[in-house]
PDB file of N, CA and C in Angstrom:
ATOM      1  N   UNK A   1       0.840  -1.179   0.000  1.00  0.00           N
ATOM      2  CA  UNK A   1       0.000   0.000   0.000  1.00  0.00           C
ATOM      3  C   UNK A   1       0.887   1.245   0.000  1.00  0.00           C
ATOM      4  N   UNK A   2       0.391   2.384  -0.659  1.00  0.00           N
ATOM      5  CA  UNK A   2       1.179   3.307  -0.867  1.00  0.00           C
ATOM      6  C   UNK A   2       0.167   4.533  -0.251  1.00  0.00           C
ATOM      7  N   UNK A   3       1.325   6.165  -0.174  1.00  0.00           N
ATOM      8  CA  UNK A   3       0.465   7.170   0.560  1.00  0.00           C
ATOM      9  C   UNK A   3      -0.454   7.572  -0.511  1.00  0.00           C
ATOM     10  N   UNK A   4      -0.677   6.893  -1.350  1.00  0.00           N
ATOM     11  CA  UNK A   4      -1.434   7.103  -2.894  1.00  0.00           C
ATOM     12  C   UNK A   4      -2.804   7.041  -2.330  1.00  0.00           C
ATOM     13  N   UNK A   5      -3.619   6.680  -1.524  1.00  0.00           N
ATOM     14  CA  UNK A   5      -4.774   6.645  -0.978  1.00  0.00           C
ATOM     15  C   UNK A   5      -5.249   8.098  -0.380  1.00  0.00           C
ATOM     16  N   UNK A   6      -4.136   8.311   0.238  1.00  0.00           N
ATOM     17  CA  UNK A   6      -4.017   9.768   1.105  1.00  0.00           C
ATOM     18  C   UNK A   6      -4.209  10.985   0.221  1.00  0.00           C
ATOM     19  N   UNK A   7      -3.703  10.782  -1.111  1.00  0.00           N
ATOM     20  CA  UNK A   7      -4.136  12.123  -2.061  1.00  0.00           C
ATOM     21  C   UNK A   7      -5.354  11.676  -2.621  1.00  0.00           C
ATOM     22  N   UNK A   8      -5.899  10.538  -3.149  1.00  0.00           N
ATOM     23  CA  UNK A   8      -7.153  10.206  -3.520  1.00  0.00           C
ATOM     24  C   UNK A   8      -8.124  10.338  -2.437  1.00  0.00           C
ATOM     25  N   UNK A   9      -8.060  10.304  -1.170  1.00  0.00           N
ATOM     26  CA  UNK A   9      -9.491  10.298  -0.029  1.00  0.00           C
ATOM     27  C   UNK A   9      -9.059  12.181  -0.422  1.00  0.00           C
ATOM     28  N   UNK A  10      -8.335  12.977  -0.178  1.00  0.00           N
ATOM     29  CA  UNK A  10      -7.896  14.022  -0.070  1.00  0.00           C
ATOM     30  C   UNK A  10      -8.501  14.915  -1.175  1.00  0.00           C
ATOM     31  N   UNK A  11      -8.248  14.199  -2.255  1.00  0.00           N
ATOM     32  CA  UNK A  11      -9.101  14.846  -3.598  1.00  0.00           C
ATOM     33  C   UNK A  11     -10.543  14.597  -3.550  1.00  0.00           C
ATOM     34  N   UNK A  12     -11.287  13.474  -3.495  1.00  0.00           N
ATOM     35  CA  UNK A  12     -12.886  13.473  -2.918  1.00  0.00           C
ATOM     36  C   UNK A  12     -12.945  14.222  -1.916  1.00  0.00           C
ATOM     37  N   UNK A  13     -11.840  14.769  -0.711  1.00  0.00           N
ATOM     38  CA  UNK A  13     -12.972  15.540   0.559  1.00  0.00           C
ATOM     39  C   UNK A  13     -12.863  16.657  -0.330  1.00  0.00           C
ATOM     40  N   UNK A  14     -11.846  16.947  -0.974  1.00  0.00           N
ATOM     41  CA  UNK A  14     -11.541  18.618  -1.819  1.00  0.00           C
ATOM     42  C   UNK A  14     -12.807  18.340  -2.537  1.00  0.00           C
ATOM     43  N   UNK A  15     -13.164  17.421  -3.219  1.00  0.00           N
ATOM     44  CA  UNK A  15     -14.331  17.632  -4.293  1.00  0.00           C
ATOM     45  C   UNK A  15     -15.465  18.072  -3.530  1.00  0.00           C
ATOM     46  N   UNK A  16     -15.752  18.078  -2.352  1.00  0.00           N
ATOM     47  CA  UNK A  16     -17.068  17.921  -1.579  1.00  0.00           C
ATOM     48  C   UNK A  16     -17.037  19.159  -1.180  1.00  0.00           C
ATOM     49  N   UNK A  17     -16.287  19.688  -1.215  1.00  0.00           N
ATOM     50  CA  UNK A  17     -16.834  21.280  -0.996  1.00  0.00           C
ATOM     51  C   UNK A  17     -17.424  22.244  -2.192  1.00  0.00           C
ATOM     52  N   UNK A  18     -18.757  22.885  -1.327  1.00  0.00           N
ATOM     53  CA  UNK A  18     -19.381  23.515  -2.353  1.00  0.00           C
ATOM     54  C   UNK A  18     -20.638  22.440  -2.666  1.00  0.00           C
ATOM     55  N   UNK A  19     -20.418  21.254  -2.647  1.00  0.00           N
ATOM     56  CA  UNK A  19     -21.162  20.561  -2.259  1.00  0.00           C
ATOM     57  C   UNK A  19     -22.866  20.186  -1.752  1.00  0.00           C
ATOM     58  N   UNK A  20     -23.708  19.638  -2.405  1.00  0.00           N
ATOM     59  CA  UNK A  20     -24.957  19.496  -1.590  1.00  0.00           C
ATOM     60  C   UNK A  20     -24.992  18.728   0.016  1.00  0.00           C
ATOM     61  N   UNK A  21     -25.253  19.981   1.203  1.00  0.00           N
ATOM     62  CA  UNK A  21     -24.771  18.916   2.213  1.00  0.00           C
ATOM     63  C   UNK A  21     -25.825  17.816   2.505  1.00  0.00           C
ATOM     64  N   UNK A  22     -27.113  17.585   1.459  1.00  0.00           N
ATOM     65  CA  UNK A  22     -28.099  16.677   1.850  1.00  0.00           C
ATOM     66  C   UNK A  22     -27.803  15.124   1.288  1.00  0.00           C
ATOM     67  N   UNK A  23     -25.975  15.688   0.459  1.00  0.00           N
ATOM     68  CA  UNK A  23     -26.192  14.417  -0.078  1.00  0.00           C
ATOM     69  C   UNK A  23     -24.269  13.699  -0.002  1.00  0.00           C
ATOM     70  N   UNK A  24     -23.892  14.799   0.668  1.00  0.00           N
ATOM     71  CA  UNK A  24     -22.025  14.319   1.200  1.00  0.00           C
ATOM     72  C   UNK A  24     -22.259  14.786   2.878  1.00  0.00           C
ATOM     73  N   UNK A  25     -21.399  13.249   3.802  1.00  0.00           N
ATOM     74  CA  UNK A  25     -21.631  13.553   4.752  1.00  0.00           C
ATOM     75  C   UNK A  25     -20.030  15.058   5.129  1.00  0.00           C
ATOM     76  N   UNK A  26     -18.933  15.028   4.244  1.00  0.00           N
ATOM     77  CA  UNK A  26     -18.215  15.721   4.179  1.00  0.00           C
ATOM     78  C   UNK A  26     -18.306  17.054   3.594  1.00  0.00           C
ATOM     79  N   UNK A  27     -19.653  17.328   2.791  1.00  0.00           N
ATOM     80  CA  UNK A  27     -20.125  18.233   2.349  1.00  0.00           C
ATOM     81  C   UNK A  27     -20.772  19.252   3.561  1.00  0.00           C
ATOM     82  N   UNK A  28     -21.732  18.226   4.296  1.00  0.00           N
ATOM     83  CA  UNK A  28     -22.390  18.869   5.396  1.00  0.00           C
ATOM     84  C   UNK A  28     -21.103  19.363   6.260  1.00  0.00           C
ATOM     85  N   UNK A  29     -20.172  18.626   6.535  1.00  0.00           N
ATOM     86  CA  UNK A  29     -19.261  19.051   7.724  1.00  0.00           C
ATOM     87  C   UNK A  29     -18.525  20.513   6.750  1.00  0.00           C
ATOM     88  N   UNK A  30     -18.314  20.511   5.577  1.00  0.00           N
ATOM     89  CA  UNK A  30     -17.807  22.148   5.192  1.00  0.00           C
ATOM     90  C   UNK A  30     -18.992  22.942   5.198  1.00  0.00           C
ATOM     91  N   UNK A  31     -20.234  22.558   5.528  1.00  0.00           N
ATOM     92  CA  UNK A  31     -21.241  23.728   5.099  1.00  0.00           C
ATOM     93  C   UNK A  31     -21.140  24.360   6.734  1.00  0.00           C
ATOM     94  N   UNK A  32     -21.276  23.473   7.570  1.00  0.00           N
ATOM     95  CA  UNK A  32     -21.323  23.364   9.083  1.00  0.00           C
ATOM     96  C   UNK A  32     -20.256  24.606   9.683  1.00  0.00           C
ATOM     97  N   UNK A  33     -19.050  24.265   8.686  1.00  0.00           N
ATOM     98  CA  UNK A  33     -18.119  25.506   9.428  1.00  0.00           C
ATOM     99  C   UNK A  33     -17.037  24.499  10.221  1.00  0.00           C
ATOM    100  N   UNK A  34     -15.958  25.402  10.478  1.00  0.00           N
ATOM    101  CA  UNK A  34     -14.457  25.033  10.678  1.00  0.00           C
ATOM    102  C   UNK A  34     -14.869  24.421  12.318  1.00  0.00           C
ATOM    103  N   UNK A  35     -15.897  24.675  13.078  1.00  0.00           N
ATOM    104  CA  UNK A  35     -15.971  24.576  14.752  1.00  0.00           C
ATOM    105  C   UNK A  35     -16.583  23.167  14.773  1.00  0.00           C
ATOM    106  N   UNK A  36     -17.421  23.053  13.797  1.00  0.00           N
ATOM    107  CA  UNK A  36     -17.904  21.503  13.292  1.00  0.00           C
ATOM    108  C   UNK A  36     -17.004  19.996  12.883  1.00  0.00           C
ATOM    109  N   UNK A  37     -16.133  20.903  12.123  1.00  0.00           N
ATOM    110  CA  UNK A  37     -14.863  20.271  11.607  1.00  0.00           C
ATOM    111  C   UNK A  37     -13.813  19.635  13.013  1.00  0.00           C
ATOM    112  N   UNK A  38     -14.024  20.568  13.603  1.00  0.00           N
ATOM    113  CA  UNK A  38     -12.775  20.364  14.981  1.00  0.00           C
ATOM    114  C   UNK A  38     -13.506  19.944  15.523  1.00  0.00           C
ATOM    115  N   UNK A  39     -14.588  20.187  15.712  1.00  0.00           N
ATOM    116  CA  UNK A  39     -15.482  19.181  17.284  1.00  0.00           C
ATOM    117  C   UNK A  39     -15.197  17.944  16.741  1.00  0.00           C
ATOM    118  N   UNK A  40     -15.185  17.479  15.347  1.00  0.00           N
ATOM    119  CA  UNK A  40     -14.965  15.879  14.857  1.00  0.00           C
ATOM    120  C   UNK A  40     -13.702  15.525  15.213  1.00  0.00           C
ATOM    121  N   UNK A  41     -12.697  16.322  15.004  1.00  0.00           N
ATOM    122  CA  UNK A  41     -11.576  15.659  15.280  1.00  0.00           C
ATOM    123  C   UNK A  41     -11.157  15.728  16.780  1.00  0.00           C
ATOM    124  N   UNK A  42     -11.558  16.484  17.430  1.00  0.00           N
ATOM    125  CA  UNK A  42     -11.543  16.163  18.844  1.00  0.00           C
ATOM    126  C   UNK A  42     -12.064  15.078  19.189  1.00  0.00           C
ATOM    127  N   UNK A  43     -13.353  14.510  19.022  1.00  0.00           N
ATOM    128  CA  UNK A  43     -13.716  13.808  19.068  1.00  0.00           C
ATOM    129  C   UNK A  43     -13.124  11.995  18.843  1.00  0.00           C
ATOM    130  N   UNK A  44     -12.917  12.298  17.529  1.00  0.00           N
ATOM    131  CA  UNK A  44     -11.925  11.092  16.982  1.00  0.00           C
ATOM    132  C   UNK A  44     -10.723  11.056  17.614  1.00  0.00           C
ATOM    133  N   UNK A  45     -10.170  12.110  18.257  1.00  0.00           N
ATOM    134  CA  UNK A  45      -8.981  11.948  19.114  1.00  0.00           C
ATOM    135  C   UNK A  45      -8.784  11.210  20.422  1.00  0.00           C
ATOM    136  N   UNK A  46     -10.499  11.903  20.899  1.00  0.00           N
ATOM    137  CA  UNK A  46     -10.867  11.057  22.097  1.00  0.00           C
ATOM    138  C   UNK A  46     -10.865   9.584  21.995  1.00  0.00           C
ATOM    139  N   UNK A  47     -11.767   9.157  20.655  1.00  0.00           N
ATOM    140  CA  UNK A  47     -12.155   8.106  20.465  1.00  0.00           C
ATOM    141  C   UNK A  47     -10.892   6.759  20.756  1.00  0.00           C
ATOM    142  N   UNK A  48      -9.573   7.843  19.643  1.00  0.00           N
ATOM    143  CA  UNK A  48      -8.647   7.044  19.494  1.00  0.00           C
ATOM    144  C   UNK A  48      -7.999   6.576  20.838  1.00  0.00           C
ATOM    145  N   UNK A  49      -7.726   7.521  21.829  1.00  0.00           N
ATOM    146  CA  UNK A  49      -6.925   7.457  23.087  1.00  0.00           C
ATOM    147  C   UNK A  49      -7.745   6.321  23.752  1.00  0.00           C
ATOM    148  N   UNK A  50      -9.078   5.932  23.636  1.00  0.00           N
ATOM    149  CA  UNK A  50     -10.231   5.017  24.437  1.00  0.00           C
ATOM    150  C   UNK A  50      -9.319   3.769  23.841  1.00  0.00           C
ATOM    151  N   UNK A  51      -9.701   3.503  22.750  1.00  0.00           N
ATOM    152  CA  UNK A  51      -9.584   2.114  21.824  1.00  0.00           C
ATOM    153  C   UNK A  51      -7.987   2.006  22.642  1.00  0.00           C
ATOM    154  N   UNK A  52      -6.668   3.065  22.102  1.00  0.00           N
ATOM    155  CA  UNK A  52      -5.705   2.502  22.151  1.00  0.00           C
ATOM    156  C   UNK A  52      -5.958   1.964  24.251  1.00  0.00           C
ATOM    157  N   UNK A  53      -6.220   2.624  25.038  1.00  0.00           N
ATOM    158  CA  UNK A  53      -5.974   1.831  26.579  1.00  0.00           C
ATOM    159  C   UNK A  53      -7.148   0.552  26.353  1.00  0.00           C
ATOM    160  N   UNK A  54      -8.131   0.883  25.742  1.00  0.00           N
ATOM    161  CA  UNK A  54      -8.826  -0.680  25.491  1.00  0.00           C
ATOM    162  C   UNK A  54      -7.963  -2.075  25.030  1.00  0.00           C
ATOM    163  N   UNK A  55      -6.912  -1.635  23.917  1.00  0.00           N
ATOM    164  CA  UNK A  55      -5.926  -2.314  23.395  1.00  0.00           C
ATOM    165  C   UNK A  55      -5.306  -3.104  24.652  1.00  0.00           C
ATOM    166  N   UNK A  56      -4.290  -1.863  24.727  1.00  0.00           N
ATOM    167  CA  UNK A  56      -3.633  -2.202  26.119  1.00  0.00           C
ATOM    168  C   UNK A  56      -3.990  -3.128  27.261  1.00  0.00           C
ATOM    169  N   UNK A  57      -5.556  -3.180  27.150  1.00  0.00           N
ATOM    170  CA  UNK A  57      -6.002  -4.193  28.318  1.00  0.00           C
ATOM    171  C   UNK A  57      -6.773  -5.300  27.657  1.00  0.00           C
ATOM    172  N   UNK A  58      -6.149  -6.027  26.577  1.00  0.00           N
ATOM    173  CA  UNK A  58      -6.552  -6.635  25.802  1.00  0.00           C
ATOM    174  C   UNK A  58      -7.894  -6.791  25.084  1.00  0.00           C
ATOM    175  N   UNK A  59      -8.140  -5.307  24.791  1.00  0.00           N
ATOM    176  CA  UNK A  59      -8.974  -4.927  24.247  1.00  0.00           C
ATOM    177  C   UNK A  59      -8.683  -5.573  21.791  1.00  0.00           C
ATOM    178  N   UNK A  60      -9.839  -5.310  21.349  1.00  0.00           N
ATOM    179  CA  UNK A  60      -9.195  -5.563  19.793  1.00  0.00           C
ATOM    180  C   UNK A  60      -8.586  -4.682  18.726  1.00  0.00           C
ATOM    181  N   UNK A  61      -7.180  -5.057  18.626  1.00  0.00           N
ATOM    182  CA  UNK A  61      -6.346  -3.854  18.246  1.00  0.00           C
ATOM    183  C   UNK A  61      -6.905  -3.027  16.830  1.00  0.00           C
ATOM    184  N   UNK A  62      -7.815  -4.101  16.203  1.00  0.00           N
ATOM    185  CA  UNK A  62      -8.608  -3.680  14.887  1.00  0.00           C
ATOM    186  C   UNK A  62      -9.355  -2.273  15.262  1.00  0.00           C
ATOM    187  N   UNK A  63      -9.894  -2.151  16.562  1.00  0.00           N
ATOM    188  CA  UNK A  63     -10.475  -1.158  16.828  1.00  0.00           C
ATOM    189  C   UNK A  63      -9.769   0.401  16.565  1.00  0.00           C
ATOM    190  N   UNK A  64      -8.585  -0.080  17.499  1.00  0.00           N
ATOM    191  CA  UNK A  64      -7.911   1.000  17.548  1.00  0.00           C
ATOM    192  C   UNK A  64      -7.554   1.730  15.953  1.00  0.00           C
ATOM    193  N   UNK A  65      -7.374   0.386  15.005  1.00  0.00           N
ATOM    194  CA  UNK A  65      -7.159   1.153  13.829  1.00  0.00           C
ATOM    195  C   UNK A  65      -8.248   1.736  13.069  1.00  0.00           C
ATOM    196  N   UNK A  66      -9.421   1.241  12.974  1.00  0.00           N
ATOM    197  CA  UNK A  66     -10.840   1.895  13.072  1.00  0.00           C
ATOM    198  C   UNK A  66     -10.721   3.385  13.381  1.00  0.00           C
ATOM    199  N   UNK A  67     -10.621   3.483  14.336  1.00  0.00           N
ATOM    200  CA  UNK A  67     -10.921   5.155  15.499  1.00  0.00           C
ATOM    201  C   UNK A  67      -9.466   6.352  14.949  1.00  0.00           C
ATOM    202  N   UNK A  68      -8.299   5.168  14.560  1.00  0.00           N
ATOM    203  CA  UNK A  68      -7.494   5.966  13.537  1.00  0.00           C
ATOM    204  C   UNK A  68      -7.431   6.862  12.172  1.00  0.00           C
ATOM    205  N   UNK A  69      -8.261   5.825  11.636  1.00  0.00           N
ATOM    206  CA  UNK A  69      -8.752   6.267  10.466  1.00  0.00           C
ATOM    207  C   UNK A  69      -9.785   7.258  10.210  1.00  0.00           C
ATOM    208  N   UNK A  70     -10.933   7.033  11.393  1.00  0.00           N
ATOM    209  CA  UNK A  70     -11.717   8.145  11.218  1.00  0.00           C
ATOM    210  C   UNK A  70     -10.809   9.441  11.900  1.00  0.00           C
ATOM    211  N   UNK A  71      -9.855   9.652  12.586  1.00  0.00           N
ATOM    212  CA  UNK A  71      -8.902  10.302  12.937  1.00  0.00           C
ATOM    213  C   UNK A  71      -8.192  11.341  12.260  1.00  0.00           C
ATOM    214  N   UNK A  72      -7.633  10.528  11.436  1.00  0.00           N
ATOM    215  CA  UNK A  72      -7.031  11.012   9.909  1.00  0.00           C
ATOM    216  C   UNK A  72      -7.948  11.614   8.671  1.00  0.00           C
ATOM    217  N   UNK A  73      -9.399  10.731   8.748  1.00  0.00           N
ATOM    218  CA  UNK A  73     -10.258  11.004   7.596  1.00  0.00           C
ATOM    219  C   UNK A  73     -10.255  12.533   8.194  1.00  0.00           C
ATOM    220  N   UNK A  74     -11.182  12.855   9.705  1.00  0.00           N
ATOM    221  CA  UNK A  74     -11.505  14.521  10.052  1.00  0.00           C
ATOM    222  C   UNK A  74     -10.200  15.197   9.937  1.00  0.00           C
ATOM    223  N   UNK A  75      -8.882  14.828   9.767  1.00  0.00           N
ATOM    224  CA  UNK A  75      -7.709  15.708  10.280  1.00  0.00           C
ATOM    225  C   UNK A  75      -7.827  16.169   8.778  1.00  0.00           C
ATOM    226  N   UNK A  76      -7.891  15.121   7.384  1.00  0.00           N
ATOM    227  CA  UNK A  76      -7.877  15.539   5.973  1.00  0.00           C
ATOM    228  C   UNK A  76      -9.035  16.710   5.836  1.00  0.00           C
ATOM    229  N   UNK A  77     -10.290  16.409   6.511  1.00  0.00           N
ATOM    230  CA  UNK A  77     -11.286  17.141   6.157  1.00  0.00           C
ATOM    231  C   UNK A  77     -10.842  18.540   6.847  1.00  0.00           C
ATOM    232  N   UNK A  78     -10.142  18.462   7.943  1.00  0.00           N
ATOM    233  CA  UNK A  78      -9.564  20.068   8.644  1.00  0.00           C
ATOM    234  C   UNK A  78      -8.595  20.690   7.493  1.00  0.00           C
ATOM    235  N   UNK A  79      -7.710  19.876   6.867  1.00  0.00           N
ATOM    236  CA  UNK A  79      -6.397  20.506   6.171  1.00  0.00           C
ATOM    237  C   UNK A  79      -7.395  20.922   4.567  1.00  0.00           C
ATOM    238  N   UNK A  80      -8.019  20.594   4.800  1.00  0.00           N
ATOM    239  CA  UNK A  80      -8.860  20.815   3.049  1.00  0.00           C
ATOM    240  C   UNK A  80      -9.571  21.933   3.640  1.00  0.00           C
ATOM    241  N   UNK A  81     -10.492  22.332   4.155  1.00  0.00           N
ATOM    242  CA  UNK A  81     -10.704  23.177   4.873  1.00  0.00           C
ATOM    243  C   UNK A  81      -9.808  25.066   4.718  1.00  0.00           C
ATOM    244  N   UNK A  82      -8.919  24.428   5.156  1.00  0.00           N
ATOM    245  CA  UNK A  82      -7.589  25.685   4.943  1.00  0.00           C
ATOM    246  C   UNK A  82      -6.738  25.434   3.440  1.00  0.00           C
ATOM    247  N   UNK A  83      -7.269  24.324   2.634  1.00  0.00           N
ATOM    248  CA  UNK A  83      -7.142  24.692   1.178  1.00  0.00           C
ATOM    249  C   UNK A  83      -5.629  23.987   1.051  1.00  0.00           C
ATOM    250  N   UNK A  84      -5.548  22.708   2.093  1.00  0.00           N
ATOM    251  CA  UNK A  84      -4.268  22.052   2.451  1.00  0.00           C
ATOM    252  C   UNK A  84      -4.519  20.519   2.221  1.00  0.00           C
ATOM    253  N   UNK A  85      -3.189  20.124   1.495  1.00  0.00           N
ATOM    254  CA  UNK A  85      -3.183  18.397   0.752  1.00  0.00           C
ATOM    255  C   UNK A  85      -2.684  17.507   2.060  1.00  0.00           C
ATOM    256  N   UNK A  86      -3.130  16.551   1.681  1.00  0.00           N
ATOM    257  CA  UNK A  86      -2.377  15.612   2.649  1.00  0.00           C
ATOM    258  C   UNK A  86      -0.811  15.441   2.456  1.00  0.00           C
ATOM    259  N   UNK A  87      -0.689  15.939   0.940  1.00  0.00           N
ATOM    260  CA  UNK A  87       0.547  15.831   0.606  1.00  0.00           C
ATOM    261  C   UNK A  87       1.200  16.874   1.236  1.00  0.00           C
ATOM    262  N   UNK A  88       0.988  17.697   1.832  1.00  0.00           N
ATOM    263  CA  UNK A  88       1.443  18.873   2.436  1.00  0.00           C
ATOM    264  C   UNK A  88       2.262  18.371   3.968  1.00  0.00           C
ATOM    265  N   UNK A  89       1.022  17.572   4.388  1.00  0.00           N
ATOM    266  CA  UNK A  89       1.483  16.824   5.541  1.00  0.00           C
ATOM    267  C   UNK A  89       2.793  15.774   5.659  1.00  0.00           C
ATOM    268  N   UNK A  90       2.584  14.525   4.329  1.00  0.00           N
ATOM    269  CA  UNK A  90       3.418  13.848   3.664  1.00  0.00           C
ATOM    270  C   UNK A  90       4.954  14.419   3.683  1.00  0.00           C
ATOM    271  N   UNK A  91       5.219  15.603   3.166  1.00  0.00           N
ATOM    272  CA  UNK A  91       6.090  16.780   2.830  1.00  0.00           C
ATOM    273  C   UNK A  91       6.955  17.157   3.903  1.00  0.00           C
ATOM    274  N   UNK A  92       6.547  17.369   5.491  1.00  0.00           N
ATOM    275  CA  UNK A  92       6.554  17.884   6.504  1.00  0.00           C
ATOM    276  C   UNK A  92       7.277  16.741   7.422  1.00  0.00           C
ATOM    277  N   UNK A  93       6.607  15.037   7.004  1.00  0.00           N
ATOM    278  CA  UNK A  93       7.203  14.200   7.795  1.00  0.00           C
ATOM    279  C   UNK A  93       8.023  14.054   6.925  1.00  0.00           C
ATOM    280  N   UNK A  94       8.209  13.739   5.566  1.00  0.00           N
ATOM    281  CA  UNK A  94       9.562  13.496   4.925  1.00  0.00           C
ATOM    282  C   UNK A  94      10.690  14.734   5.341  1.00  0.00           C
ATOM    283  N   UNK A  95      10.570  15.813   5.541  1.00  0.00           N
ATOM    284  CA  UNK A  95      11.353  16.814   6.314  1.00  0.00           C
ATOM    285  C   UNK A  95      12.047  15.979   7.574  1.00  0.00           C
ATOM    286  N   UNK A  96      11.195  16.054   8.127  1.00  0.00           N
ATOM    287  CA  UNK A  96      12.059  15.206   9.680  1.00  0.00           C
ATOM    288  C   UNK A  96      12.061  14.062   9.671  1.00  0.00           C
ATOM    289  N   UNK A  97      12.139  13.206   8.577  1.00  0.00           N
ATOM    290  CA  UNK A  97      12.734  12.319   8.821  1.00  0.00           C
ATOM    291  C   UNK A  97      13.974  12.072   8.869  1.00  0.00           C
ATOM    292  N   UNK A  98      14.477  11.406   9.446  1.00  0.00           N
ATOM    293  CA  UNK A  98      16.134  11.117  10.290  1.00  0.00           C
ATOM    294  C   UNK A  98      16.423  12.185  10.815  1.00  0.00           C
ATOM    295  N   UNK A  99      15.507  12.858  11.153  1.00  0.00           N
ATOM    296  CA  UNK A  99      16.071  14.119  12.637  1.00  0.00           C
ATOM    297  C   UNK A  99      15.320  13.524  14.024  1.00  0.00           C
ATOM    298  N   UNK A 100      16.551  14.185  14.866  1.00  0.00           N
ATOM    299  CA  UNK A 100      16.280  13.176  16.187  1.00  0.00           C
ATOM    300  C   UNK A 100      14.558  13.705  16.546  1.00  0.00           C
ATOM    301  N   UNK A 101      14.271  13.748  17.414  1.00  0.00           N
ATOM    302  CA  UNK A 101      12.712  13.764  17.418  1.00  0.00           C
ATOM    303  C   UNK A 101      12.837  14.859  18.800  1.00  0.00           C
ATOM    304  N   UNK A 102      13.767  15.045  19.376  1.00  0.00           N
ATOM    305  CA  UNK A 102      14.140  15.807  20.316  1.00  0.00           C
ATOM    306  C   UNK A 102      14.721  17.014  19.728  1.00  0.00           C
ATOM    307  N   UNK A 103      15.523  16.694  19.121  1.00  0.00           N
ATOM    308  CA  UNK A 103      16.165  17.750  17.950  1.00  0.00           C
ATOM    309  C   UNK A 103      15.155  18.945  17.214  1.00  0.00           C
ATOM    310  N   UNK A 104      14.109  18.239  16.677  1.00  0.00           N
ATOM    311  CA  UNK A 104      13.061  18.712  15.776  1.00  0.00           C
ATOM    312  C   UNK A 104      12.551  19.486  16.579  1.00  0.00           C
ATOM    313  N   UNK A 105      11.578  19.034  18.057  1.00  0.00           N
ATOM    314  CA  UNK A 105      10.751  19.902  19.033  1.00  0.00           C
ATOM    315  C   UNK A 105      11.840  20.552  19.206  1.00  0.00           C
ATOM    316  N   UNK A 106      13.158  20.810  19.449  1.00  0.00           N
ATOM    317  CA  UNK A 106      13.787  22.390  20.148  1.00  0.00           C
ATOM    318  C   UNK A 106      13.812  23.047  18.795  1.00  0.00           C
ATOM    319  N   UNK A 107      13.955  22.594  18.027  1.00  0.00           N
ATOM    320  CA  UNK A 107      14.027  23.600  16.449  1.00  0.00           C
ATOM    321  C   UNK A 107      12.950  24.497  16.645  1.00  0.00           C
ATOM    322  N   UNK A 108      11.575  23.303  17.181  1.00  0.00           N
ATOM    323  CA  UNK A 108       9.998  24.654  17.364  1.00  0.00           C
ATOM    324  C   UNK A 108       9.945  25.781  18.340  1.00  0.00           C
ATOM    325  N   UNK A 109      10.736  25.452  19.282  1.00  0.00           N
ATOM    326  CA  UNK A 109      10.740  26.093  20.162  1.00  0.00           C
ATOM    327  C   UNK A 109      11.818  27.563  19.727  1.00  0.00           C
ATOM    328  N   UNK A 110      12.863  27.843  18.911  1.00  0.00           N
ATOM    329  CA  UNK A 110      13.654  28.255  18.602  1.00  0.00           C
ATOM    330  C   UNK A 110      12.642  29.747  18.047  1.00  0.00           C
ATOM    331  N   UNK A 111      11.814  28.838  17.135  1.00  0.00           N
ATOM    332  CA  UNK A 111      11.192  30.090  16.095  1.00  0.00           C
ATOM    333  C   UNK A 111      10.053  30.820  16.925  1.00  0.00           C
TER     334      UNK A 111
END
């Protein structure tokens, strides 16, 4: 599997704006407004942190990847939103990759 999925879900949420929201559930969430958008991904954030300690206590790890995905789906629908690709994101981790991960957070702190 390739991040080739990530610009294709990315290009359908882009298509859905402007959208009839009676008939895209991603349509309704851009008609709804950016506070709509984030209550989802808060949400899915929550969701995710549940599943992963469910995991942990031998809960089913399938779940956790479930609650991921819808995770990622609202985080795409936030970055489209501000008129932003997943590839943008893609872009950002290929940047830090092979930088220490400690390294990177004082770089943020710098600017």
């Amino acid at each position: 599997m390739s991040d080739d999925i990530l610009r294709r879900v990315g290009a359908v949420i882009d298509s859905r704006k402007g959208a009839d929201p009676g008939t895209s559930y991603v349509a309704k969430l851009f008609d709804k407004g950016l506070d709509s958008i984030l209550k989802k991904v808060g949400e899915e954030a929550t969701e995710t942190v549940m599943a992963a300690k469910d995991v942990q206590t031998g809960g089913d790890p399938h779940k956790l990847v479930y609650e991921v995905a819808d995770l990622w789906f609202h985080s795409l629908v936030a970055l489209a939103h501000f008129g932003l690709k997943p590839e943008d994101v893609l872009a950002e981790l290929a940047r830090r990759e092979g930088l220490s991960g400690l390294a990177e957070f004082a770089s943020r702190t710098q600017d």
